[in-house]
PDB file of N, CA and C in Angstrom:
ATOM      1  N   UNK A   1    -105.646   0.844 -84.100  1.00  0.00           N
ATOM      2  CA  UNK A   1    -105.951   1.033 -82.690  1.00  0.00           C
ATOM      3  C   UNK A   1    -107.288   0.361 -82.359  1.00  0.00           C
ATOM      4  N   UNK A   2    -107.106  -0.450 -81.067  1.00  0.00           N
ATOM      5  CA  UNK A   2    -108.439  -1.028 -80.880  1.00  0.00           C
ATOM      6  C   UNK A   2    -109.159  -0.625 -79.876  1.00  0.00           C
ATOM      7  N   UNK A   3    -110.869  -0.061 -80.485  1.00  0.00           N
ATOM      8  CA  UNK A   3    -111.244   0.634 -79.359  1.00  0.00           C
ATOM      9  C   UNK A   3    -111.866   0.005 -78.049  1.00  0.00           C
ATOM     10  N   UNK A   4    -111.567   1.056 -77.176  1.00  0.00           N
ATOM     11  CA  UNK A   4    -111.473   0.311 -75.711  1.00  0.00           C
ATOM     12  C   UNK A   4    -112.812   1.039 -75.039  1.00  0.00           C
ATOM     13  N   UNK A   5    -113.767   1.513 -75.399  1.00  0.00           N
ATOM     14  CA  UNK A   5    -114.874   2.106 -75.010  1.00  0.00           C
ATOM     15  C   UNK A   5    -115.533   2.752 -75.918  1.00  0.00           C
ATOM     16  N   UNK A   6    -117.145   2.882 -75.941  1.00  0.00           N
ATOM     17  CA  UNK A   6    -118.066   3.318 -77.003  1.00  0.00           C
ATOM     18  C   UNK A   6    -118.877   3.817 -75.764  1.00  0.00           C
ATOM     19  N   UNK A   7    -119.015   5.451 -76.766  1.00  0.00           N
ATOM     20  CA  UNK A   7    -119.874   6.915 -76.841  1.00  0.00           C
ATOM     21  C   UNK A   7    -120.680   6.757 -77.557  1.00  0.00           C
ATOM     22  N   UNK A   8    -121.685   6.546 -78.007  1.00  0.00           N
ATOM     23  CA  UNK A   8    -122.860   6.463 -78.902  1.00  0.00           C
ATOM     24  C   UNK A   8    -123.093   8.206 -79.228  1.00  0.00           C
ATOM     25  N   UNK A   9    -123.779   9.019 -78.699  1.00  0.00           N
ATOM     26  CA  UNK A   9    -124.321  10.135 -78.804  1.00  0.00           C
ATOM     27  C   UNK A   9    -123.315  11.410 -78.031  1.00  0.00           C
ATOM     28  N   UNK A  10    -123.265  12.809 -78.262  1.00  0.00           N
ATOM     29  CA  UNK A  10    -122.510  13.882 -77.720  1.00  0.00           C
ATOM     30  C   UNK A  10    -123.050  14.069 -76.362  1.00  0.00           C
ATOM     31  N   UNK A  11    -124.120  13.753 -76.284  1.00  0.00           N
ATOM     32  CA  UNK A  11    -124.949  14.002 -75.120  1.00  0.00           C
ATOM     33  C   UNK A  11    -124.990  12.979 -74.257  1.00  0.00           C
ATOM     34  N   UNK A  12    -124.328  11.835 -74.131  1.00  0.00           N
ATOM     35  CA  UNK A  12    -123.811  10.670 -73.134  1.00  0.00           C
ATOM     36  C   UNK A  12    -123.209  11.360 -72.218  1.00  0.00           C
ATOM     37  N   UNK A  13    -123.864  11.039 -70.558  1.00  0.00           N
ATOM     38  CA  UNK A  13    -122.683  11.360 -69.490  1.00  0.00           C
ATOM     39  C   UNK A  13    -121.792   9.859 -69.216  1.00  0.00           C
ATOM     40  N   UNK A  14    -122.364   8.858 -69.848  1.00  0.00           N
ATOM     41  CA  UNK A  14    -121.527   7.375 -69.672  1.00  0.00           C
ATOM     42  C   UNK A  14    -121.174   7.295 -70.987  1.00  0.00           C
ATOM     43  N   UNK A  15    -120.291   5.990 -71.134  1.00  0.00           N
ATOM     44  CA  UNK A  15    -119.763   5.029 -72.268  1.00  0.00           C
ATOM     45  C   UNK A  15    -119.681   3.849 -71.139  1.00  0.00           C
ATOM     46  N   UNK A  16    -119.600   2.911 -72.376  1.00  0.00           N
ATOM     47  CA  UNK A  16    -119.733   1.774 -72.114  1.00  0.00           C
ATOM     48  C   UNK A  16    -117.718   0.845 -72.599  1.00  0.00           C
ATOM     49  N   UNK A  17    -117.110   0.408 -71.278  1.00  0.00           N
ATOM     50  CA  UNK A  17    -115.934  -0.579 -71.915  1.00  0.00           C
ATOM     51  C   UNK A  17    -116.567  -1.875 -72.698  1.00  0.00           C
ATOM     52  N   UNK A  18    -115.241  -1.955 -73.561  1.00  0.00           N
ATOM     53  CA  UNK A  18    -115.357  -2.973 -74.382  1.00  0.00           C
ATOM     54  C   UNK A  18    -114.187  -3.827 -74.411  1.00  0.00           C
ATOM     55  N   UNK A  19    -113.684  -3.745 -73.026  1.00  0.00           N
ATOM     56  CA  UNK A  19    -112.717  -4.915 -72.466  1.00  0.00           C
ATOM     57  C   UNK A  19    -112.794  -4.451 -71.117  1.00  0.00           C
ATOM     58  N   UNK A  20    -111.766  -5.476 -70.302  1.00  0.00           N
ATOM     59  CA  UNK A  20    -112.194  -5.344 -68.819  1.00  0.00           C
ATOM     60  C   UNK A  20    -111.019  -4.535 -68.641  1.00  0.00           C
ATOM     61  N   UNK A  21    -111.177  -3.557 -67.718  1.00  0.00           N
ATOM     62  CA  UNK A  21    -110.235  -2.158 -67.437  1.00  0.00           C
ATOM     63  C   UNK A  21    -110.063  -2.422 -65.936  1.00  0.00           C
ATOM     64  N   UNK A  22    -108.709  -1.975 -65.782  1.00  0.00           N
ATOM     65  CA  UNK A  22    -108.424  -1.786 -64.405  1.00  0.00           C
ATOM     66  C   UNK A  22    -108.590  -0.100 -63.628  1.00  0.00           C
ATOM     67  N   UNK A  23    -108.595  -0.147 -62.397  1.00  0.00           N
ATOM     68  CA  UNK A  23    -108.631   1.228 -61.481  1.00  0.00           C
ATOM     69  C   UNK A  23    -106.900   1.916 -61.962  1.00  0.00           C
ATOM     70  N   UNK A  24    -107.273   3.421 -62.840  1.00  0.00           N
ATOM     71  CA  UNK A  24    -106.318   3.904 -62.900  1.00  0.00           C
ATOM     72  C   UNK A  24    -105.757   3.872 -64.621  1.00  0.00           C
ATOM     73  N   UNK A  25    -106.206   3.245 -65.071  1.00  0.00           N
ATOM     74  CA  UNK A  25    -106.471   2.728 -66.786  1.00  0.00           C
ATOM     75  C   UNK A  25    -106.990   4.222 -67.206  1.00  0.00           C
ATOM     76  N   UNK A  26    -106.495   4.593 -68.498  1.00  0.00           N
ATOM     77  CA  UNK A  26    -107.139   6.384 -68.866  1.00  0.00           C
ATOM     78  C   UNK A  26    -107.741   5.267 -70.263  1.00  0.00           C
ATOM     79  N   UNK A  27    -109.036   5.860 -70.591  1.00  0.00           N
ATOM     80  CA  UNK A  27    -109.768   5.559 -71.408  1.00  0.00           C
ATOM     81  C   UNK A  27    -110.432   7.460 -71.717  1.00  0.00           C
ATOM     82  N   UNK A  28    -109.741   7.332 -73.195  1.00  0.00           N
ATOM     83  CA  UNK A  28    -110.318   9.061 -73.973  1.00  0.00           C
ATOM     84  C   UNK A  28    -109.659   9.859 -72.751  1.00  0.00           C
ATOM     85  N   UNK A  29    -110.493  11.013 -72.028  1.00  0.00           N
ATOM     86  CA  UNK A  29    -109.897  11.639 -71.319  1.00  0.00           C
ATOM     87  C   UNK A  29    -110.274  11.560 -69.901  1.00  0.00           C
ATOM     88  N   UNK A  30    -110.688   9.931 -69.367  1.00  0.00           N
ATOM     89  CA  UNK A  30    -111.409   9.971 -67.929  1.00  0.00           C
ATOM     90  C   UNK A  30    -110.239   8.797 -67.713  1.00  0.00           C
ATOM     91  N   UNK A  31    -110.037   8.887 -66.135  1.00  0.00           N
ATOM     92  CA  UNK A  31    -108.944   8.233 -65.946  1.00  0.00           C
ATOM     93  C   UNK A  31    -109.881   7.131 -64.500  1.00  0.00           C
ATOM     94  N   UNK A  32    -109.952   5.729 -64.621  1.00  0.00           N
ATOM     95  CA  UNK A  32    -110.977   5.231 -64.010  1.00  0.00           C
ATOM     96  C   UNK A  32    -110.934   5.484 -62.633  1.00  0.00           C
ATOM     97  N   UNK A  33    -111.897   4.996 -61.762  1.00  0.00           N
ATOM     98  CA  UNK A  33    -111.298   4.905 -60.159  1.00  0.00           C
ATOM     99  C   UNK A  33    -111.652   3.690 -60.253  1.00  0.00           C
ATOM    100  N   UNK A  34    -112.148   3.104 -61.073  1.00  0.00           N
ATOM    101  CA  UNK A  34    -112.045   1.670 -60.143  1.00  0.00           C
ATOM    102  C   UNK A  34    -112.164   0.141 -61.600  1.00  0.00           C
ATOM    103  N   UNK A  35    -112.124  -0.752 -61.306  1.00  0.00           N
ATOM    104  CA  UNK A  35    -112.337  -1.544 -62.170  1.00  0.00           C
ATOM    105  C   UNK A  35    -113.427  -1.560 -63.108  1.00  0.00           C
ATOM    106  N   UNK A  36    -113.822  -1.739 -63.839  1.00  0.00           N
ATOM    107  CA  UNK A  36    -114.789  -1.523 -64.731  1.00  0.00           C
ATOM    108  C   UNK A  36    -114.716  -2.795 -65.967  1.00  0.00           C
ATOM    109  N   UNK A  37    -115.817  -3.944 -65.958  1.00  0.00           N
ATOM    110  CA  UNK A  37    -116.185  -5.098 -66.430  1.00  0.00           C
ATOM    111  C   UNK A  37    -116.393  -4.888 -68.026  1.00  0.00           C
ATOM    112  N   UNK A  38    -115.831  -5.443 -69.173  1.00  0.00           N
ATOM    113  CA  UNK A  38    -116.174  -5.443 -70.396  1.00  0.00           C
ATOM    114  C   UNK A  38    -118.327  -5.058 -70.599  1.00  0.00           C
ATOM    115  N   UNK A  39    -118.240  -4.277 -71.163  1.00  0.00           N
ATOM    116  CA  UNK A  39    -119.963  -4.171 -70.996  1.00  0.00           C
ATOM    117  C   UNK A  39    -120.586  -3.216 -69.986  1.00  0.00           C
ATOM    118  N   UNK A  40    -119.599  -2.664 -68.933  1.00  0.00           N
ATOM    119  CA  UNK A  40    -120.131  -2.135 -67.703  1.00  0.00           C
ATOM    120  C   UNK A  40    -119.955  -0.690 -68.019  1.00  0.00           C
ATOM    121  N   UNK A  41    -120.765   0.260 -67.537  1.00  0.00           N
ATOM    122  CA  UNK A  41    -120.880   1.584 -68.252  1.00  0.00           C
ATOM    123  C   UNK A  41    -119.806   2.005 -67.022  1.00  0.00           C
ATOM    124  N   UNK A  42    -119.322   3.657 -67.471  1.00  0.00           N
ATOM    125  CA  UNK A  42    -118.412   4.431 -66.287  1.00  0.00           C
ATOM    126  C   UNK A  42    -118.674   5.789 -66.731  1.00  0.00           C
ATOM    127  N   UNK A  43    -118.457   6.906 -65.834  1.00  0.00           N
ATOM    128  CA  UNK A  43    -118.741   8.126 -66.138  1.00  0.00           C
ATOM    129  C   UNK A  43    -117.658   9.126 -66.142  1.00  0.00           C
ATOM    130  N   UNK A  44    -118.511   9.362 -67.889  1.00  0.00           N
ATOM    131  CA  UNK A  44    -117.536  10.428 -68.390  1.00  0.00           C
ATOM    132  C   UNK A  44    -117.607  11.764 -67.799  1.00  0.00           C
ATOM    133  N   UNK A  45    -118.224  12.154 -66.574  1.00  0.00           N
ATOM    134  CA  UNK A  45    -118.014  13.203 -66.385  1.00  0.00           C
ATOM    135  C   UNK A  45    -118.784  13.038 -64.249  1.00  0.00           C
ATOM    136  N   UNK A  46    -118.462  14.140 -63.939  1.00  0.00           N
ATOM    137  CA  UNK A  46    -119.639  13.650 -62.300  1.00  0.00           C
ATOM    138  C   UNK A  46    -120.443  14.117 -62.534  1.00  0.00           C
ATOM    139  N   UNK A  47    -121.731  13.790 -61.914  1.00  0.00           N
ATOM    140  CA  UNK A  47    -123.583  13.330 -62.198  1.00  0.00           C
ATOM    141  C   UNK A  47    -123.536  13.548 -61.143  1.00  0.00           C
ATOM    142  N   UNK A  48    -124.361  14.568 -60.254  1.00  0.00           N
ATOM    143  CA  UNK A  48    -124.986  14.680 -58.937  1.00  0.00           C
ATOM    144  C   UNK A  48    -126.185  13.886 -58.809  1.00  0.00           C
ATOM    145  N   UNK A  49    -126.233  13.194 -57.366  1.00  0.00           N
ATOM    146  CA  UNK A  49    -127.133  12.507 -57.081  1.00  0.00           C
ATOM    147  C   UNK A  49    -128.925  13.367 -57.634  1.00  0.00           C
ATOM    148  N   UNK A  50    -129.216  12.423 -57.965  1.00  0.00           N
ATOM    149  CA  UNK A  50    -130.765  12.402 -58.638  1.00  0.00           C
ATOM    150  C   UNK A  50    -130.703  12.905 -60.424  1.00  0.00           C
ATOM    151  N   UNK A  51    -129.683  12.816 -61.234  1.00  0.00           N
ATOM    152  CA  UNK A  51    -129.241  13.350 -62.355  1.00  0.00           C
ATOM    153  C   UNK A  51    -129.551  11.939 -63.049  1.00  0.00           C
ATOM    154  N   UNK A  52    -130.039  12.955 -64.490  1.00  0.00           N
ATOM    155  CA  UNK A  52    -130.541  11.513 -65.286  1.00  0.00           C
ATOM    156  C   UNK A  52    -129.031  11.393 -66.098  1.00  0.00           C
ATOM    157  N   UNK A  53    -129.418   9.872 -66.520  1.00  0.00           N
ATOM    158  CA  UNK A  53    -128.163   9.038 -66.453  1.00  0.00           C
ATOM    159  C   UNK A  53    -128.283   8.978 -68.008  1.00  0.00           C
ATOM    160  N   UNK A  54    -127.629   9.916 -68.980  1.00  0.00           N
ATOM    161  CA  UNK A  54    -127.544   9.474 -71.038  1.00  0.00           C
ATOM    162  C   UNK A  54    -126.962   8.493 -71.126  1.00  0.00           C
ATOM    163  N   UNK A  55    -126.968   7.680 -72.218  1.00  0.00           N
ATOM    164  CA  UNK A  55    -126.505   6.586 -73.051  1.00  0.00           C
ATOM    165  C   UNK A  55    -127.302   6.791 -74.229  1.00  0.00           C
ATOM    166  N   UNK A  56    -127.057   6.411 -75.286  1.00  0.00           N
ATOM    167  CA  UNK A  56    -127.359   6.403 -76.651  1.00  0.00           C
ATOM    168  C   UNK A  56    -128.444   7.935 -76.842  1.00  0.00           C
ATOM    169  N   UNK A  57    -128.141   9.006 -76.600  1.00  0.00           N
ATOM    170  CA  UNK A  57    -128.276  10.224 -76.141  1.00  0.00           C
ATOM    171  C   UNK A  57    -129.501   9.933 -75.313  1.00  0.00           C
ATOM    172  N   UNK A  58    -130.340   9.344 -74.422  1.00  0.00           N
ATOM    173  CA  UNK A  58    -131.627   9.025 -73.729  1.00  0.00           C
ATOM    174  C   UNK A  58    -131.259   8.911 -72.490  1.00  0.00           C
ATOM    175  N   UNK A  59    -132.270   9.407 -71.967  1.00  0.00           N
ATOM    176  CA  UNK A  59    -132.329   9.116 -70.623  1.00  0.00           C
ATOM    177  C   UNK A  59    -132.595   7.664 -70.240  1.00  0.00           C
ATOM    178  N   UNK A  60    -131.489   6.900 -69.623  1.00  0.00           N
ATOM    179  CA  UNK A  60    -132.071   5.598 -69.087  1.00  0.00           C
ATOM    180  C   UNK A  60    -132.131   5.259 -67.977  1.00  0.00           C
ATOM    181  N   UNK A  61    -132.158   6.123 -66.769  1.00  0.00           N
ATOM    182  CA  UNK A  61    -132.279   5.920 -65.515  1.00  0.00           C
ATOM    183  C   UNK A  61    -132.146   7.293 -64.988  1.00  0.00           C
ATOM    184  N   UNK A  62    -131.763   7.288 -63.266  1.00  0.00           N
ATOM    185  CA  UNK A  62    -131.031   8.524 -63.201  1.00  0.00           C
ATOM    186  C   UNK A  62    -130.533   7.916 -61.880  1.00  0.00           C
ATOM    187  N   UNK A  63    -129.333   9.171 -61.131  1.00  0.00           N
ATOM    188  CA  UNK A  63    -128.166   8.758 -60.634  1.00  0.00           C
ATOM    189  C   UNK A  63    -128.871   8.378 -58.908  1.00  0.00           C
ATOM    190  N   UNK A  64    -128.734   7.181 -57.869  1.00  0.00           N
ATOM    191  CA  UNK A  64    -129.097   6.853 -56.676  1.00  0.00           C
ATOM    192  C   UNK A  64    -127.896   8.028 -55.732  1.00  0.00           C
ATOM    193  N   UNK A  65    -127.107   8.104 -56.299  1.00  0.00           N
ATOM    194  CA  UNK A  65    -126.216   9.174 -55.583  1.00  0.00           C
ATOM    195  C   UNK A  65    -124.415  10.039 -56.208  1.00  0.00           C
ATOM    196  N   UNK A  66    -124.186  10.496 -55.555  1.00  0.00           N
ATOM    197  CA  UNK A  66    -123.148  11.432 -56.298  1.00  0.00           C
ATOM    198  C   UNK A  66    -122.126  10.034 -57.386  1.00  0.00           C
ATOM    199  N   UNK A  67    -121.842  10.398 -58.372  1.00  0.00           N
ATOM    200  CA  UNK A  67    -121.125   9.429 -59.186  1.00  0.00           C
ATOM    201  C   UNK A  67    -119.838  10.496 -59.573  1.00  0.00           C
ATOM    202  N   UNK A  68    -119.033  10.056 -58.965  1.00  0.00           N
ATOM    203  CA  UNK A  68    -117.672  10.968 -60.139  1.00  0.00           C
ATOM    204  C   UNK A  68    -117.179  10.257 -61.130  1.00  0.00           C
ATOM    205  N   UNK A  69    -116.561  11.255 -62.191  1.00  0.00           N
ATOM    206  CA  UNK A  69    -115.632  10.960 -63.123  1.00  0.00           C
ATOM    207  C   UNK A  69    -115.001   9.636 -62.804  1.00  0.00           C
ATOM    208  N   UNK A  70    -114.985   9.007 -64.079  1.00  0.00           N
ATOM    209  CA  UNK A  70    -114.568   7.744 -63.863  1.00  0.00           C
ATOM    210  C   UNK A  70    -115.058   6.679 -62.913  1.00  0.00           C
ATOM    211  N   UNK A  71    -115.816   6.891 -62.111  1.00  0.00           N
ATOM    212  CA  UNK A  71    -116.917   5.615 -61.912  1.00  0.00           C
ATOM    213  C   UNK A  71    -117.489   4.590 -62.608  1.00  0.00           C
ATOM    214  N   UNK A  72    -117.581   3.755 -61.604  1.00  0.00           N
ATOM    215  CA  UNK A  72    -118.545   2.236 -62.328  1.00  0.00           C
ATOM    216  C   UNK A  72    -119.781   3.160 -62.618  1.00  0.00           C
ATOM    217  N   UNK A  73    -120.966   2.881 -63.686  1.00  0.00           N
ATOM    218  CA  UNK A  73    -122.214   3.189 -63.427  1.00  0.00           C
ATOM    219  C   UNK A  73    -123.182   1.870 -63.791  1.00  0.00           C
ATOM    220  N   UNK A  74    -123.750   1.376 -62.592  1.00  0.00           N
ATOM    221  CA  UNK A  74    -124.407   0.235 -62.809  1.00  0.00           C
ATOM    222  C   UNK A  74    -125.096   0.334 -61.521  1.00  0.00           C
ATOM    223  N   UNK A  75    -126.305  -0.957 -61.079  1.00  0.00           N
ATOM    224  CA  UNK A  75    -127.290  -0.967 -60.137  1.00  0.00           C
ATOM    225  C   UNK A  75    -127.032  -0.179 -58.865  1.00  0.00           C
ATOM    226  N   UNK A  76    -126.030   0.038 -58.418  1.00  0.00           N
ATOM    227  CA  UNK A  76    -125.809   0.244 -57.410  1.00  0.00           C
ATOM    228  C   UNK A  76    -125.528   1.683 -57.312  1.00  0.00           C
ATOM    229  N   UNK A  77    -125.763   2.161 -57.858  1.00  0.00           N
ATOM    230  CA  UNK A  77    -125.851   3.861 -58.273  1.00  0.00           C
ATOM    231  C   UNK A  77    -126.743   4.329 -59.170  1.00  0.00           C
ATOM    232  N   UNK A  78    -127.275   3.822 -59.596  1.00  0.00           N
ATOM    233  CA  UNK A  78    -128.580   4.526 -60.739  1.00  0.00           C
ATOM    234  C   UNK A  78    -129.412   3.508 -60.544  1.00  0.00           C
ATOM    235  N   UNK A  79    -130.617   3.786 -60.636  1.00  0.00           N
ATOM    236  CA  UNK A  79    -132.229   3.643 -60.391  1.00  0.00           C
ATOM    237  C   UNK A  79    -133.069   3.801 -61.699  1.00  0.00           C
ATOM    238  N   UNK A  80    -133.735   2.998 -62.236  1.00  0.00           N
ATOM    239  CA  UNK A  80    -134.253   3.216 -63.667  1.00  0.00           C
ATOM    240  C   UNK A  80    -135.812   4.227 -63.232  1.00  0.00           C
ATOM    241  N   UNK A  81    -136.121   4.797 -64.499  1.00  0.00           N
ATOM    242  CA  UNK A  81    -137.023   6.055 -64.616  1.00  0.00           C
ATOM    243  C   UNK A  81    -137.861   5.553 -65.354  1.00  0.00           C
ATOM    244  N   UNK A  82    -137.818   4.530 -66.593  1.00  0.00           N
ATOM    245  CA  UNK A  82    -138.694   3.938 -67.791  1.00  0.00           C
ATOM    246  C   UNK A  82    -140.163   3.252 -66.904  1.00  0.00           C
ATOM    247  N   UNK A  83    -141.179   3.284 -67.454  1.00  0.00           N
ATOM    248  CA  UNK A  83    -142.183   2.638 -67.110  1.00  0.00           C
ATOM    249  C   UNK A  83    -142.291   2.596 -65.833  1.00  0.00           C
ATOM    250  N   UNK A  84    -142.272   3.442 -65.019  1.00  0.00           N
ATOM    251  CA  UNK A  84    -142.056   3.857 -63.519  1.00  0.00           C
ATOM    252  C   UNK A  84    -143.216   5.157 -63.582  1.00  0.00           C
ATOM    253  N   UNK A  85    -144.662   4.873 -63.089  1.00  0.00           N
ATOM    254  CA  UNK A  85    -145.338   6.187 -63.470  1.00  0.00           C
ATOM    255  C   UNK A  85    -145.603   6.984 -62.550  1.00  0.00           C
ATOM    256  N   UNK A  86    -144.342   6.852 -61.432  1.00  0.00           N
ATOM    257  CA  UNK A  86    -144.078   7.943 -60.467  1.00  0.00           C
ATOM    258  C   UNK A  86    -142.565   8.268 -60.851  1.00  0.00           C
ATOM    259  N   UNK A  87    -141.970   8.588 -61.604  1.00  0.00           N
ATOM    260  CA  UNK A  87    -140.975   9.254 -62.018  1.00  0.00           C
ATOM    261  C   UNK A  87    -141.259   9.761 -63.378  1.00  0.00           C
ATOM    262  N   UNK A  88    -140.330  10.645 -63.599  1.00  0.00           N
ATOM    263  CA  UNK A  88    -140.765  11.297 -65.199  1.00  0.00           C
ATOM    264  C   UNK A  88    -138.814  11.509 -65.645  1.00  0.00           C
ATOM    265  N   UNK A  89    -139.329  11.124 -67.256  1.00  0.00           N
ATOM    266  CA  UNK A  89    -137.927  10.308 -67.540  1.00  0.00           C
ATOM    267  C   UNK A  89    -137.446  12.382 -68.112  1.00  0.00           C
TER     268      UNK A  89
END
């Protein structure tokens, strides 16, 4: 079986595809809403707006607004927190 998305840590609310997926494609147990680009993260679960955003169990941003299940997660919804010394990661 060839895998079609990577979880790094238990504590990830994203994974990342590792081919290009269509809207409606079930990857593990999230079923997408929308297209999602080889490399492009999506969410494994919904993140209320201002929620920090896991990957490799860390905080690497947090959410610009409500994200559901199976969402794209990329610029246009999350806002980075790193080296920003008016946010706290």
């Amino acid at each position: 079986m060839v895998m079609q998305f990577i979880k790094v840590n238990e504590k990830d609310n994203v994974a990342t595809a590792l081919k290009n997926c269509q809207a409606g494609e079930v990857l593990g147990d999230v079923v997408l809403l929308e297209a999602i680009d080889n490399g492009h993260k999506f969410a494994l679960q919904d993140i209320p707006n201002g929620a920090p955003i896991i990957k490799y169990g860390e905080v690497i941003g947090k959410s610009s607004s409500i994200i559901k299940k199976g969402s794209h997660v990329h610029i246009h919804n999350i806002e980075g927190v790193r080296g920003r010394g008016d946010q706290q990661c």
